[in-house]
C-alpha atoms as a PDB file:
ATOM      1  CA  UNK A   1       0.736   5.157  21.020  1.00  0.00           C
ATOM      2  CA  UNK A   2       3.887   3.488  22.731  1.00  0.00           C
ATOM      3  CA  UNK A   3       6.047   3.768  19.288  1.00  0.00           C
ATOM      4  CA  UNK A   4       4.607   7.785  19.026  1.00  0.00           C
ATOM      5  CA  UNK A   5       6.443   8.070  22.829  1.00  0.00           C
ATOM      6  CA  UNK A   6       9.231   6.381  22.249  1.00  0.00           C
ATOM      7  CA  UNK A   7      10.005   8.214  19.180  1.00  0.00           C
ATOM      8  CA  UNK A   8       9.406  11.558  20.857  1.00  0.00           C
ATOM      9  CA  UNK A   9      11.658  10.659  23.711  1.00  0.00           C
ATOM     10  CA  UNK A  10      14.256   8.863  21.773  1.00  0.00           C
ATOM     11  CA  UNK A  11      16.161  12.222  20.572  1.00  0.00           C
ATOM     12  CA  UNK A  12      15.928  13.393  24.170  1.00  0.00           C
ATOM     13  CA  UNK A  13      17.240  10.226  25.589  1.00  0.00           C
ATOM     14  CA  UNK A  14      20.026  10.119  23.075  1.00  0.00           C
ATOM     15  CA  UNK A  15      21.313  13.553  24.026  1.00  0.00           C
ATOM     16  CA  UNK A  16      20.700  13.085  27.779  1.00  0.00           C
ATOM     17  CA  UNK A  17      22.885   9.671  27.636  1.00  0.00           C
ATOM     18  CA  UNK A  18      25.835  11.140  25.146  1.00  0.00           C
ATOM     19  CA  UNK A  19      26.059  14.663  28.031  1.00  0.00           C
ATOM     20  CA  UNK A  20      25.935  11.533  30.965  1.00  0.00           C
ATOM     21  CA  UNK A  21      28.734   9.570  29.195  1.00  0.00           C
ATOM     22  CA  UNK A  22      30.760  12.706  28.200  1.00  0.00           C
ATOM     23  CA  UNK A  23      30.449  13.918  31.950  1.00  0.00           C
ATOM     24  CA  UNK A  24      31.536  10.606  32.962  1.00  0.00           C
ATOM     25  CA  UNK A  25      34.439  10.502  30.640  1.00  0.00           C
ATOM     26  CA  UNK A  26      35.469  13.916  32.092  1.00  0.00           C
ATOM     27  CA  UNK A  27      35.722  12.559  35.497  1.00  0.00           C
ATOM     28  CA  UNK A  28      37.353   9.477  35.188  1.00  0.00           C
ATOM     29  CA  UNK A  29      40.069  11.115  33.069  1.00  0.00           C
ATOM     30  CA  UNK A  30      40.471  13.457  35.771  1.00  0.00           C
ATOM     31  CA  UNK A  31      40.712  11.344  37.968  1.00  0.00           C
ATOM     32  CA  UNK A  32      43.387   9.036  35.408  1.00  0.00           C
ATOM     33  CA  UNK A  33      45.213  12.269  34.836  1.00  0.00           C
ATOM     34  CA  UNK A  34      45.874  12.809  38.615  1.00  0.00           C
ATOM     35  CA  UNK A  35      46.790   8.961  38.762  1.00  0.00           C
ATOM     36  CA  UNK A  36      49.616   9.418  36.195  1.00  0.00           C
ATOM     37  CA  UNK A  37      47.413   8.599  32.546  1.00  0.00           C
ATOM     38  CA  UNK A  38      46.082   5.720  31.703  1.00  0.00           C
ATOM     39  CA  UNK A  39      44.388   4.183  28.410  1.00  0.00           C
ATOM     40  CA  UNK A  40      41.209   4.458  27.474  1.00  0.00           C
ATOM     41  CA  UNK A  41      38.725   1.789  28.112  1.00  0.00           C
ATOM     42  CA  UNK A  42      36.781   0.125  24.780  1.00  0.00           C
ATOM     43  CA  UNK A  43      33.742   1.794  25.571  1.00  0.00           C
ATOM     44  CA  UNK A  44      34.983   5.540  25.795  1.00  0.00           C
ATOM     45  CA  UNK A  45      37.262   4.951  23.124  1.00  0.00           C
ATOM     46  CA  UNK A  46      34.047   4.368  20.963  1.00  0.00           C
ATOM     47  CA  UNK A  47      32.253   7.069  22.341  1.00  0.00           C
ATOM     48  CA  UNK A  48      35.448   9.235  21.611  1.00  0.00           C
ATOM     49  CA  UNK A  49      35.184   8.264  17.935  1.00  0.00           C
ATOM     50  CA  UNK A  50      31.158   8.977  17.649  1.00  0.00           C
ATOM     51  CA  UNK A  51      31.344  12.217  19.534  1.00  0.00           C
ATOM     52  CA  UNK A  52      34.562  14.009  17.465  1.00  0.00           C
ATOM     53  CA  UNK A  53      32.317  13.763  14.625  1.00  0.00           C
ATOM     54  CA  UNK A  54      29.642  15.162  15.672  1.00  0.00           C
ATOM     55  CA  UNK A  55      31.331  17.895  17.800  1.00  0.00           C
ATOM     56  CA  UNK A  56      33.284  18.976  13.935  1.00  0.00           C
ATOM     57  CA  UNK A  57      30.259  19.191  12.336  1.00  0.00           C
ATOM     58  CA  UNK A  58      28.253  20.897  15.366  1.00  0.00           C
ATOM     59  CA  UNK A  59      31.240  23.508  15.952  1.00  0.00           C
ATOM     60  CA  UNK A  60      31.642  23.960  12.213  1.00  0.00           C
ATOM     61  CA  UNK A  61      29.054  26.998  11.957  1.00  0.00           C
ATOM     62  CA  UNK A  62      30.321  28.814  14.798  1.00  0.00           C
ATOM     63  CA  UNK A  63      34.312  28.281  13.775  1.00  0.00           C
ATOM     64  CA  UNK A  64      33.273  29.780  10.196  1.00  0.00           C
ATOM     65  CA  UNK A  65      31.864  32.736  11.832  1.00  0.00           C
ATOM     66  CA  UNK A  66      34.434  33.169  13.722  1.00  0.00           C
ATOM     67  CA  UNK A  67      36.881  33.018  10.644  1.00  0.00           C
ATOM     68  CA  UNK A  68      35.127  35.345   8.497  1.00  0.00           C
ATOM     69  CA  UNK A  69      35.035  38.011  11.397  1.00  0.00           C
ATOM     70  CA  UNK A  70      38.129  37.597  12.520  1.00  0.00           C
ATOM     71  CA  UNK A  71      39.534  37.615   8.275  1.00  0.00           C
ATOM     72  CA  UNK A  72      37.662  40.866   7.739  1.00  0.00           C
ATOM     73  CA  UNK A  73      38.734  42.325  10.516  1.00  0.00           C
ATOM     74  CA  UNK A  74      42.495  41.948   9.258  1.00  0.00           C
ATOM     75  CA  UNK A  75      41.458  43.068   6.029  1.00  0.00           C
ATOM     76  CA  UNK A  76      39.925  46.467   7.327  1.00  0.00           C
ATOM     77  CA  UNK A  77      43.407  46.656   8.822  1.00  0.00           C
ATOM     78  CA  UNK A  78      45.386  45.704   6.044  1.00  0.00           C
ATOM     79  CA  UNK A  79      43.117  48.219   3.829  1.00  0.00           C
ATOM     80  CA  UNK A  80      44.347  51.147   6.510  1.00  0.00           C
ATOM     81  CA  UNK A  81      47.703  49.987   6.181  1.00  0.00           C
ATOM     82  CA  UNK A  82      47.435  49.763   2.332  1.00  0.00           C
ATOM     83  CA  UNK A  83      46.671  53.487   2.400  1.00  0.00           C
ATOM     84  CA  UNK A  84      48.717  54.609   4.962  1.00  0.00           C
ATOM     85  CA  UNK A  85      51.856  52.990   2.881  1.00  0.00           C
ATOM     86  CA  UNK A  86      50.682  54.437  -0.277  1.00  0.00           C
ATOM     87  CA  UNK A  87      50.536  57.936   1.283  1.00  0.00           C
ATOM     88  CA  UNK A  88      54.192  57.137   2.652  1.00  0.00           C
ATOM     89  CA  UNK A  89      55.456  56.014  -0.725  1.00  0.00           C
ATOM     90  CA  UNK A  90      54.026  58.989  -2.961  1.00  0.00           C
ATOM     91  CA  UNK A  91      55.446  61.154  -0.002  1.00  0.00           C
ATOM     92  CA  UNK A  92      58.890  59.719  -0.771  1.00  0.00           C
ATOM     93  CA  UNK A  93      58.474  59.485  -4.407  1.00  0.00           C
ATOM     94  CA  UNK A  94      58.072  63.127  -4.460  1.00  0.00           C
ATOM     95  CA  UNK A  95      61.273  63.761  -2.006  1.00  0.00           C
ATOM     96  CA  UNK A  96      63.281  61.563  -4.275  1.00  0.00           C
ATOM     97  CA  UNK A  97      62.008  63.683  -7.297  1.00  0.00           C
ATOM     98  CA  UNK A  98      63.009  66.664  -5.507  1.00  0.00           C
ATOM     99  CA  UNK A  99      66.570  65.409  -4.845  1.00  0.00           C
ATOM    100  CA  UNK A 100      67.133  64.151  -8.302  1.00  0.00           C
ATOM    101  CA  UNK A 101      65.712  67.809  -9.472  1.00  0.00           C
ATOM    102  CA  UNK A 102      68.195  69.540  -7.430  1.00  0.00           C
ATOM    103  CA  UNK A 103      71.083  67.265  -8.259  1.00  0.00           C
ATOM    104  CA  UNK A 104      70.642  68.188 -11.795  1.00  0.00           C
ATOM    105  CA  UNK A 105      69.715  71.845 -10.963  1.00  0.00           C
ATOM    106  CA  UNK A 106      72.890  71.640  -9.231  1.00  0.00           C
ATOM    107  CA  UNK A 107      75.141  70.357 -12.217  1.00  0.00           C
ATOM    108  CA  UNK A 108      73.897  73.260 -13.960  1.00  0.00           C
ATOM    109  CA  UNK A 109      74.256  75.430 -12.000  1.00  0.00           C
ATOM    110  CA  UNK A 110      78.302  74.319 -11.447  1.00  0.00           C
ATOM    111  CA  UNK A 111      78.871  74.169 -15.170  1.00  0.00           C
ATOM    112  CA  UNK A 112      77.093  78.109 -15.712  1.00  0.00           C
ATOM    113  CA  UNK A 113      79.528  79.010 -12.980  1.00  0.00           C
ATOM    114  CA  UNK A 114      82.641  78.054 -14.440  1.00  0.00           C
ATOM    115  CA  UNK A 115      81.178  79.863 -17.405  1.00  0.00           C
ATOM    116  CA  UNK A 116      80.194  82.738 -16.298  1.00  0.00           C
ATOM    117  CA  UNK A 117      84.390  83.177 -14.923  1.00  0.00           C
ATOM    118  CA  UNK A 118      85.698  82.213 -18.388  1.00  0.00           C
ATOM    119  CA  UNK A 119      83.393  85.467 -19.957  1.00  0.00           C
ATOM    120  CA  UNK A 120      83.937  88.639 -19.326  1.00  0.00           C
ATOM    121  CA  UNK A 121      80.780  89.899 -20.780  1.00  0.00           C
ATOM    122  CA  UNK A 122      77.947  90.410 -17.821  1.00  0.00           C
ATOM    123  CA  UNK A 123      75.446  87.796 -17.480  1.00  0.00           C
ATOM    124  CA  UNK A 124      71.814  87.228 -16.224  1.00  0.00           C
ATOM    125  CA  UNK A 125      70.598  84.271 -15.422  1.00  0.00           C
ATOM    126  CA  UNK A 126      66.706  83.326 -16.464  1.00  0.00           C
ATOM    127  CA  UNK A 127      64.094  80.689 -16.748  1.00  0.00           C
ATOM    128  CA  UNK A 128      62.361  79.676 -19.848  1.00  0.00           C
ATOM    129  CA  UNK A 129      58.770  79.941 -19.135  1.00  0.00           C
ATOM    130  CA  UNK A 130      57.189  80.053 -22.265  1.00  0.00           C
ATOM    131  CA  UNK A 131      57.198  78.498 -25.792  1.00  0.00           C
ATOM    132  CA  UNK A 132      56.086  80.426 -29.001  1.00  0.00           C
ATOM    133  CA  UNK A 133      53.082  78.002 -30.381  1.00  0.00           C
ATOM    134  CA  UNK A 134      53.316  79.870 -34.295  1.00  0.00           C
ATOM    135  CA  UNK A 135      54.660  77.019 -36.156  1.00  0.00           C
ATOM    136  CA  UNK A 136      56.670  79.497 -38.396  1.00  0.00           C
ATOM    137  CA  UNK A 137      58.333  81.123 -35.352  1.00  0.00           C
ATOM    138  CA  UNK A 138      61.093  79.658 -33.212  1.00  0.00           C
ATOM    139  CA  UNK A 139      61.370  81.663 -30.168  1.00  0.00           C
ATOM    140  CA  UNK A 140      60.964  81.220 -26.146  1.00  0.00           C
ATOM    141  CA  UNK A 141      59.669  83.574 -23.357  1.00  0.00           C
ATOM    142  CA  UNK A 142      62.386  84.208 -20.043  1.00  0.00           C
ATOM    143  CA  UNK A 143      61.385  85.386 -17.178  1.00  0.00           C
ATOM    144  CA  UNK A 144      63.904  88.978 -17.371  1.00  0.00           C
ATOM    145  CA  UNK A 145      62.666  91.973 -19.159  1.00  0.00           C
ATOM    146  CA  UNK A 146      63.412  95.625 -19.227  1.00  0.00           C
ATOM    147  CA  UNK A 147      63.805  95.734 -15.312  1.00  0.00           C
ATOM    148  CA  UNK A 148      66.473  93.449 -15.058  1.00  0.00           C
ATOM    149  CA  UNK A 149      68.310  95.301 -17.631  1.00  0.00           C
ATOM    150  CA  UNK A 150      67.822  93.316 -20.688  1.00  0.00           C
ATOM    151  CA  UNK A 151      67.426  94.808 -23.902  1.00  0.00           C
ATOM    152  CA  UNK A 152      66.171  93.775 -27.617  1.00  0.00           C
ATOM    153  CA  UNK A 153      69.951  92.746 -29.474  1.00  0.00           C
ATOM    154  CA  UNK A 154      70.811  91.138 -26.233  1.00  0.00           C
ATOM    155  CA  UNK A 155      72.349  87.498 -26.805  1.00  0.00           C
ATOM    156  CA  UNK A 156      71.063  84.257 -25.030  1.00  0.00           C
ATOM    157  CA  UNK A 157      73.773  81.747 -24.206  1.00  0.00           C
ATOM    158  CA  UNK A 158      73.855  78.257 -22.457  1.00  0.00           C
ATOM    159  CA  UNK A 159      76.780  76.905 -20.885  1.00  0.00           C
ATOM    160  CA  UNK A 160      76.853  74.394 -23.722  1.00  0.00           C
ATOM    161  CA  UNK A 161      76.189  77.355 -26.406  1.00  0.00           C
ATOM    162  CA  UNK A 162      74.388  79.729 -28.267  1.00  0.00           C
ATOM    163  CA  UNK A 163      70.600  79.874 -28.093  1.00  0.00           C
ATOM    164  CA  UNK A 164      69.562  83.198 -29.575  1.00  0.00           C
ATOM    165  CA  UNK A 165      68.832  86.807 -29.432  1.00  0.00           C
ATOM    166  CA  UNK A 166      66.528  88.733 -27.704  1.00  0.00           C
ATOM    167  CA  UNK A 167      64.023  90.240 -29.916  1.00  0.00           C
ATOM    168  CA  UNK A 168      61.316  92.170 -27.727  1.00  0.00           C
ATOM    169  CA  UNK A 169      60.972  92.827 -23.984  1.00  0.00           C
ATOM    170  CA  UNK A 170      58.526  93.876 -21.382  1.00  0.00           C
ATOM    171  CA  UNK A 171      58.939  94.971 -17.828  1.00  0.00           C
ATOM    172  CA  UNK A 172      59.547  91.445 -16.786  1.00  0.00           C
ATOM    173  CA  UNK A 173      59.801  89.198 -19.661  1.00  0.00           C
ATOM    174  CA  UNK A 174      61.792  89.022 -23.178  1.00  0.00           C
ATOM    175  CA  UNK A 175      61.346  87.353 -26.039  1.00  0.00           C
ATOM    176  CA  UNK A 176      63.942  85.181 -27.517  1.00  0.00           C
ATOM    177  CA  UNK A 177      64.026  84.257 -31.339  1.00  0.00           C
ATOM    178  CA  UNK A 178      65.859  81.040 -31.032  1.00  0.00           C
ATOM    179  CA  UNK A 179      68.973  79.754 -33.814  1.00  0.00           C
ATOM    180  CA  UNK A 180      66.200  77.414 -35.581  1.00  0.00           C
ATOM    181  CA  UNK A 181      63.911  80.397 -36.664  1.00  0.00           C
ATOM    182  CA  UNK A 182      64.459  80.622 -40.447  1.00  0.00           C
ATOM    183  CA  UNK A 183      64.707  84.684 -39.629  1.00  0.00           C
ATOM    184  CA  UNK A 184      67.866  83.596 -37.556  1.00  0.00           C
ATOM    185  CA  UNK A 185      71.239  84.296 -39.848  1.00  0.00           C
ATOM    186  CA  UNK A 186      74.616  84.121 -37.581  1.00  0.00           C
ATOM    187  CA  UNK A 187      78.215  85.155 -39.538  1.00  0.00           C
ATOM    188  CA  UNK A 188      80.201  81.654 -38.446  1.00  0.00           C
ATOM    189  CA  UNK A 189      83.252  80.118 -39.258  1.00  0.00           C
ATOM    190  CA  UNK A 190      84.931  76.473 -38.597  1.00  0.00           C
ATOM    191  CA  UNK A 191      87.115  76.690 -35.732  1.00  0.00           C
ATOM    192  CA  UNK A 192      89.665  73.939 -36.936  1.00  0.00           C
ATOM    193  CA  UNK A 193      90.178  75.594 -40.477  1.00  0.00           C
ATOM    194  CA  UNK A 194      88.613  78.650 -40.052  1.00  0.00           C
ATOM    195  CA  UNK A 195      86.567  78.682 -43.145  1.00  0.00           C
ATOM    196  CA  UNK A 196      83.849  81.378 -42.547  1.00  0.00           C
ATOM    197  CA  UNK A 197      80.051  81.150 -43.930  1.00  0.00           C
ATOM    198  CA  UNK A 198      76.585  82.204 -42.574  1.00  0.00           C
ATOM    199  CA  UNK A 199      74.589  80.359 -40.352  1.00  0.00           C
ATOM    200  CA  UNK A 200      71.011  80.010 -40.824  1.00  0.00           C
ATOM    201  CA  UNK A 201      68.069  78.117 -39.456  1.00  0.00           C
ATOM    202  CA  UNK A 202      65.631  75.802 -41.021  1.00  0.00           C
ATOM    203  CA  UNK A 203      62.504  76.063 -38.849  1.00  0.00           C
ATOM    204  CA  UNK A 204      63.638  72.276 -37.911  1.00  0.00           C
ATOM    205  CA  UNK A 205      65.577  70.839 -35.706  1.00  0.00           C
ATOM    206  CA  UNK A 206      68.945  71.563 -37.435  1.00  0.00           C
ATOM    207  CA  UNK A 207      70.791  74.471 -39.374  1.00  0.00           C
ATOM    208  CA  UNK A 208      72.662  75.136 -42.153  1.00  0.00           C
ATOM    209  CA  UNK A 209      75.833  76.397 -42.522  1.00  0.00           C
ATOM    210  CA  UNK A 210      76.622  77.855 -45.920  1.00  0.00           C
ATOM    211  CA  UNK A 211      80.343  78.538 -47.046  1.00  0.00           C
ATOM    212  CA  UNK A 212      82.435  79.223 -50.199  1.00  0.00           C
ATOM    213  CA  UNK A 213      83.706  76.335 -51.165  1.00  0.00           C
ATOM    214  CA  UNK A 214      87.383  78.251 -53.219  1.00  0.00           C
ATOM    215  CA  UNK A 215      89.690  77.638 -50.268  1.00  0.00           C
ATOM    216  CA  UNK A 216      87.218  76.029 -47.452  1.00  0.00           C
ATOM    217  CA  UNK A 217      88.363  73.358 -45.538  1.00  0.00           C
ATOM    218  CA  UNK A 218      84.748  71.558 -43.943  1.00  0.00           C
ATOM    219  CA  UNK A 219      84.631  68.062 -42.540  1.00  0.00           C
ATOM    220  CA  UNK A 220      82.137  66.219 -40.665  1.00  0.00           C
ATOM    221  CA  UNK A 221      82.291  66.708 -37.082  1.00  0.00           C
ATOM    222  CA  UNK A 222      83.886  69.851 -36.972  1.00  0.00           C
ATOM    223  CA  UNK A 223      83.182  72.609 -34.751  1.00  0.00           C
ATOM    224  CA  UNK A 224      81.385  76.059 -35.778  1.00  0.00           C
ATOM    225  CA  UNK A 225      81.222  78.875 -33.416  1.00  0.00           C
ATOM    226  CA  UNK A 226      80.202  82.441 -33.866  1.00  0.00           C
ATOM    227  CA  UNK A 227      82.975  84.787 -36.000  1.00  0.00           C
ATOM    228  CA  UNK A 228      82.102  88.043 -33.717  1.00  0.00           C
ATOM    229  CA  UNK A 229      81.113  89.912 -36.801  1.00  0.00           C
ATOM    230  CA  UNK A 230      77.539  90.767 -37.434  1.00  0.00           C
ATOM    231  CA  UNK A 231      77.335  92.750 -33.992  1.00  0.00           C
ATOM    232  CA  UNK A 232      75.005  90.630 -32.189  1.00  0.00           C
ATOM    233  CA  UNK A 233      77.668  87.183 -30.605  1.00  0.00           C
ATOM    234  CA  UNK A 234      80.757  88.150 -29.320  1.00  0.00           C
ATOM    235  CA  UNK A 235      83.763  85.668 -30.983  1.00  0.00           C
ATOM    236  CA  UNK A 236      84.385  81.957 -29.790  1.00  0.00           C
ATOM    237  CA  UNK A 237      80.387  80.825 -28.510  1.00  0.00           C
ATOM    238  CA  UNK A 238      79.595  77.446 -30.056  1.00  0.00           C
ATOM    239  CA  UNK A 239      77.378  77.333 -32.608  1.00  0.00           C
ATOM    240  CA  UNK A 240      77.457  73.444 -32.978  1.00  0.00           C
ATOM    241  CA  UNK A 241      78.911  70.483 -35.098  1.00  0.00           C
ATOM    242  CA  UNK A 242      79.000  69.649 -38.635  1.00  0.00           C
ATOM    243  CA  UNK A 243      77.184  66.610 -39.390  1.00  0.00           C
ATOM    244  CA  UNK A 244      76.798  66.313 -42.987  1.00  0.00           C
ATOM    245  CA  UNK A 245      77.890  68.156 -46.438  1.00  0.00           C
ATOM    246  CA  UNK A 246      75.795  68.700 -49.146  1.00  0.00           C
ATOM    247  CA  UNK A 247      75.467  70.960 -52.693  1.00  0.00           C
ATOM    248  CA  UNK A 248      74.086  74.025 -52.810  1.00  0.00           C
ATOM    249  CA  UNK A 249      73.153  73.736 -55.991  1.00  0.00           C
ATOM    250  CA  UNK A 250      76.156  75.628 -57.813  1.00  0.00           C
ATOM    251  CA  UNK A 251      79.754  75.620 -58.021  1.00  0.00           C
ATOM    252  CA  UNK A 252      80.603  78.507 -55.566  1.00  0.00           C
ATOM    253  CA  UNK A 253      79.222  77.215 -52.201  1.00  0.00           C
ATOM    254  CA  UNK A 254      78.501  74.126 -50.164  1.00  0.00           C
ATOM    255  CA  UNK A 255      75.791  73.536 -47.302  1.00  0.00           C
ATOM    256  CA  UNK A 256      76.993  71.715 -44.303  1.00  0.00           C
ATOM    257  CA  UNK A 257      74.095  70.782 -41.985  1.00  0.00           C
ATOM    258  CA  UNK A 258      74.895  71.582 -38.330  1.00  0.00           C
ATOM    259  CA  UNK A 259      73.337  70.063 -35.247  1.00  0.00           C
ATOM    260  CA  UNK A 260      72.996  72.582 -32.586  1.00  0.00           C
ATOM    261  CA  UNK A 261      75.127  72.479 -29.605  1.00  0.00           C
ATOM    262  CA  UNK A 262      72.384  73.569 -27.264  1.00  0.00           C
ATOM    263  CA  UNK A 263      69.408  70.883 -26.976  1.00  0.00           C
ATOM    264  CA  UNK A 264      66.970  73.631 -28.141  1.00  0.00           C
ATOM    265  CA  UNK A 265      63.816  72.103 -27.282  1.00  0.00           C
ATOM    266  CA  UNK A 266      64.675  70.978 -23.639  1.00  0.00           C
ATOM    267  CA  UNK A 267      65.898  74.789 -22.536  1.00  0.00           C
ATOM    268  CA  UNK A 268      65.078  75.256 -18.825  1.00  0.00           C
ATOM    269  CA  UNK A 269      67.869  77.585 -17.842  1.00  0.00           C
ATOM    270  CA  UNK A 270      69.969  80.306 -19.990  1.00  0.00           C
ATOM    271  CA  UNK A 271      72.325  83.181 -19.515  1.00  0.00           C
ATOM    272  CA  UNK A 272      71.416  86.942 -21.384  1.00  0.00           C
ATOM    273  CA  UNK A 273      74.825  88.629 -22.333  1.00  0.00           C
ATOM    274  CA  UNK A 274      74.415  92.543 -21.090  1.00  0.00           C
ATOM    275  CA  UNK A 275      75.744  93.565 -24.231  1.00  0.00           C
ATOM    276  CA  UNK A 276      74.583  94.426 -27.338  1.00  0.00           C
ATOM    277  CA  UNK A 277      76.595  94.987 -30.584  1.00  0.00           C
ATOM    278  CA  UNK A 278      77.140  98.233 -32.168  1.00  0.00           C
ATOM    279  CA  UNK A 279      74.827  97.310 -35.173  1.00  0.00           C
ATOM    280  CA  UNK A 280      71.864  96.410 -32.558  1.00  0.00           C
ATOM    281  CA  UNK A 281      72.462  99.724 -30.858  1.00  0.00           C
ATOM    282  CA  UNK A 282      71.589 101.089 -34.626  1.00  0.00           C
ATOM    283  CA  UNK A 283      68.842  98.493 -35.161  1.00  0.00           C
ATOM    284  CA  UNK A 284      67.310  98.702 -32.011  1.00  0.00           C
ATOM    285  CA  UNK A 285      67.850 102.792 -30.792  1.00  0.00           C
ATOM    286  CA  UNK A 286      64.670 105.101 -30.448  1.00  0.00           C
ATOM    287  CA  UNK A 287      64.923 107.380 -34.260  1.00  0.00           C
ATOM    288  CA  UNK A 288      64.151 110.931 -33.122  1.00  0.00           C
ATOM    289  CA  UNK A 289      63.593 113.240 -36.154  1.00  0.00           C
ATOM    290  CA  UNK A 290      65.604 116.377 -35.661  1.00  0.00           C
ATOM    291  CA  UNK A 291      68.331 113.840 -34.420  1.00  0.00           C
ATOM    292  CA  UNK A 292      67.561 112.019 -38.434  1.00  0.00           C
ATOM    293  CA  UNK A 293      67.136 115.764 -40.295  1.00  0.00           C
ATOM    294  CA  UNK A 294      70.587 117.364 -38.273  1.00  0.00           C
ATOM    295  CA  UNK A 295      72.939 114.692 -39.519  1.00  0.00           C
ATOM    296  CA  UNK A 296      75.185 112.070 -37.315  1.00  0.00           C
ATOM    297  CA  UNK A 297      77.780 114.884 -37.205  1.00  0.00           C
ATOM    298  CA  UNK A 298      75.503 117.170 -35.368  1.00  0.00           C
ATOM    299  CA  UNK A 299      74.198 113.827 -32.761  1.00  0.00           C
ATOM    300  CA  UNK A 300      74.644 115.350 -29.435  1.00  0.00           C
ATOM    301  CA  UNK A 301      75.670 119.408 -30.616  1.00  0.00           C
ATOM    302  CA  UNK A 302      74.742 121.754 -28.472  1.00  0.00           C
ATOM    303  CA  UNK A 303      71.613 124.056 -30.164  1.00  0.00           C
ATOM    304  CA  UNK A 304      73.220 127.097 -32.377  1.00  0.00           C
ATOM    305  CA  UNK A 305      72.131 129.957 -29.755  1.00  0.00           C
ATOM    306  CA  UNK A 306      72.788 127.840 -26.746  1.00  0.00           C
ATOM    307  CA  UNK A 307      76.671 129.870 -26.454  1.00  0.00           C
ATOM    308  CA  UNK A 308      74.528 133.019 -26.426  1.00  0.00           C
ATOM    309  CA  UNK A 309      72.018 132.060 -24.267  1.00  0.00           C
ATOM    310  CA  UNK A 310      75.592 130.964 -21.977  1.00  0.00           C
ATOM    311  CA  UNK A 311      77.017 134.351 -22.576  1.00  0.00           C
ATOM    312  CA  UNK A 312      74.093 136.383 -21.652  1.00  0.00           C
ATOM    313  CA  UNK A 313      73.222 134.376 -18.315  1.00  0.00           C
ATOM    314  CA  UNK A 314      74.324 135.351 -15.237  1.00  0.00           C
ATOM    315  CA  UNK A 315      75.787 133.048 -12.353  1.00  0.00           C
ATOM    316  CA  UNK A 316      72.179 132.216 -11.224  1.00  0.00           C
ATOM    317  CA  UNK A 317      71.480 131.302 -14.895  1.00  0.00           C
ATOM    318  CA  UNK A 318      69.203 134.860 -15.507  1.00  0.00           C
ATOM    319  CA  UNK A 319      70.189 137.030 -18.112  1.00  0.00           C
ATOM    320  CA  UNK A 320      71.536 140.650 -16.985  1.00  0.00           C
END
C-alpha cells in the first residue's frame, strides 16, 4: 500500500519540487542581478541543465504551431502578392506590346509618307483584313471599296512595291489579286539594262520573269520594276530582284526567277493608286448595247432628231 502512495505522489512531488526550485532560482537571480551578477551555484547550475531539456521538448508542440500558423499566414500573403504581380506584369506586357506596335506602325507610316510625296498619282491608304483561303487563288481583302472611291483596275502598292490589282469591290471592301496568282501577268523590264519581258506568278512564293534572250542583258540581283505598258502600273514601281536564271526550254527566251519586293504574305498596310489605265477603263466599263450597235464614233452623239426637237422648243423647252 505504501509503494502504491508513493508512486502516485511521486510525479506530483517531482513537479511541485522542480516549480519550488525554479521559483527559487528566479529570486535569487533577481536578487544577484540587482547585486551586480554573480555565478551560479552547483546546485542551480544542475537544475539549469535538467530543466532546458525538458522545457525544449515541453515548448516544442506549441513553437511548431506557432510556425506553421505563422508560415501559412505569409504564404496566403505571398499567394496575394503572387497574383497581384502577375496582374501588374501582363498589364505591362501588354503596354510594352502596344508601344512596340506603334513604333513599327509608326515606321510605316514615315516611309508611306515620303512615298506618297515622291507619286503623283492619288493614294488611299487600307488595311488587309482578309486572306483568300482557295489554294489556286492569290488575293487579299482591304478594308476600301466603292465608297472610298476605289475601283476594279485600281493598283495596290506598298512603300517597298507592287502588290497587285484590284479585281472586285463592294461598298466597303475590294478584292485584291495579288503578283503570285498565276492569273497575274505584269509587262516588266530590268532597270539596269532595260531588257523588257513579262512578269508572271507561280502560285508560290516567287515569280518569273520571262525575256528574249537576242539582245537581253539579265544578271542576278538586278532590279525589275513595272514598264508602264499594259495599262494597269504606272512606270518605275518595283517589281523585285532577280535571283536566279534558268532555260525556258528553247533558244528564244530565258526565265529569271524573281523574289518579290513586297513580303507578300506579311501585308498589314497598302496604298490603292486612284487611277486606272486606259485598257482597265475598257476591261472594266459597264457595255451598254446601243452604245456597242452605234459604233465608238457615235459614243456620246447627240440622238439624230435631238437638233429638231432643239429647233422646235421654245425658251421654256415647249414646242410652239
Amino acid at each position: 500500500m505504501m509503494g502504491e502512495m508513493l508512486k502516485r505522489v511521486a510525479a506530483p512531488l517531482v513537479v511541485v519540487l522542480l516549480l519550488l526550485i525554479t521559483t527559487i532560482s528566479m529570486v535569487v537571480d533577481r536578487r544577484a542581478l540587482a547585486e551586480g551578477g554573480r555565478d551560479l551555484p552547483w546546485w542551480q547550475a544542475v537544475m539549469l541543465e535538467i530543466a532546458a531539456p525538458i522545457q525544449r521538448i515541453v515548448s516544442a508542440p506549441f513553437d511548431g504551431m506557432q510556425s506553421f500558423y505563422e508560415n501559412y499566414v505569409d504564404l496566403i500573403g505571398v499567394r496575394v502578392e503572387n497574383r497581384r504581380l502577375r496582374r501588374r506584369i501582363a498589364g505591362i506586357e501588354s503596354e510594352n506590346l502596344q508601344f512596340r506596335e506603334a513604333l513599327v506602325a509608326s515606321g510605316h507610316l514615315g516611309r508611306i509618307a515620303s512615298m506618297r510625296d515622291e507619286v503623283e498619282i492619288p493614294m488611299l491608304p487600307a488595311e488587309v483584313v482578309g486572306l483568300d483561303v482557295a489554294p489556286w487563288f492569290r488575293s487579299v481583302l482591304v478594308d476600301r471599296g466603292t465608297e472610298h472611291g476605289i475601283e476594279p483596275g485600281h493598283p495596290v502598292i506598298t512603300h517597298e512595291g507592287v502588290v497587285g490589282v484590284v479585281t472586285a469591290t463592294s461598298g466597303h471592301a475590294a478584292k485584291t489579286m495579288l503578283l503570285l496568282d498565276r492569273q497575274s501577268a505584269v509587262d516588266a523590264l530590268v532597270q539596269r539594262s532595260r531588257a523588257r519581258g513579262v512578269l508572271r506568278g507561280l502560285g508560290r512564293e516567287r515569280l518569273e520573269f520571262e525575256f528574249v534572250v537576242r539582245g537581253a542583258d539579265v544578271v542576278e540581283g538586278d532590279e525589275v520594276v513595272t514598264s508602264g505598258l499594259g495599262g494597269i502600273y504606272p512606270k518605275g514601281l518595283r517589281l523585285g530582284r532577280v535571283a536566279e536564271l534558268r532555260d525556258a526550254g528553247g533558244r528564244l527566251t530565258r526565265i529569271a526567277v524573281i523574289e518579290p519586293a513586297v513580303d507578300l504574305g506579311q501585308l498589314e498596310q497598302v496604298f490603292v493608286m486612284l487611277r486606272r489605265g486606259p485598257q482597265m477603263d475598257l476591261l472594266y466599263r459597264p457595255n451598254r448595247p446601243e452604245q456597242d450597235l452605234m459604233g465608238p464614233a457615235t459614243v456620246g452623239a447627240p440622238p439624230p432628231d435631238a437638233s429638231a426637237e432643239r429647233d422646235d422648243a421654245g425658251p421654256m423647252g415647249g414646242r410652239q
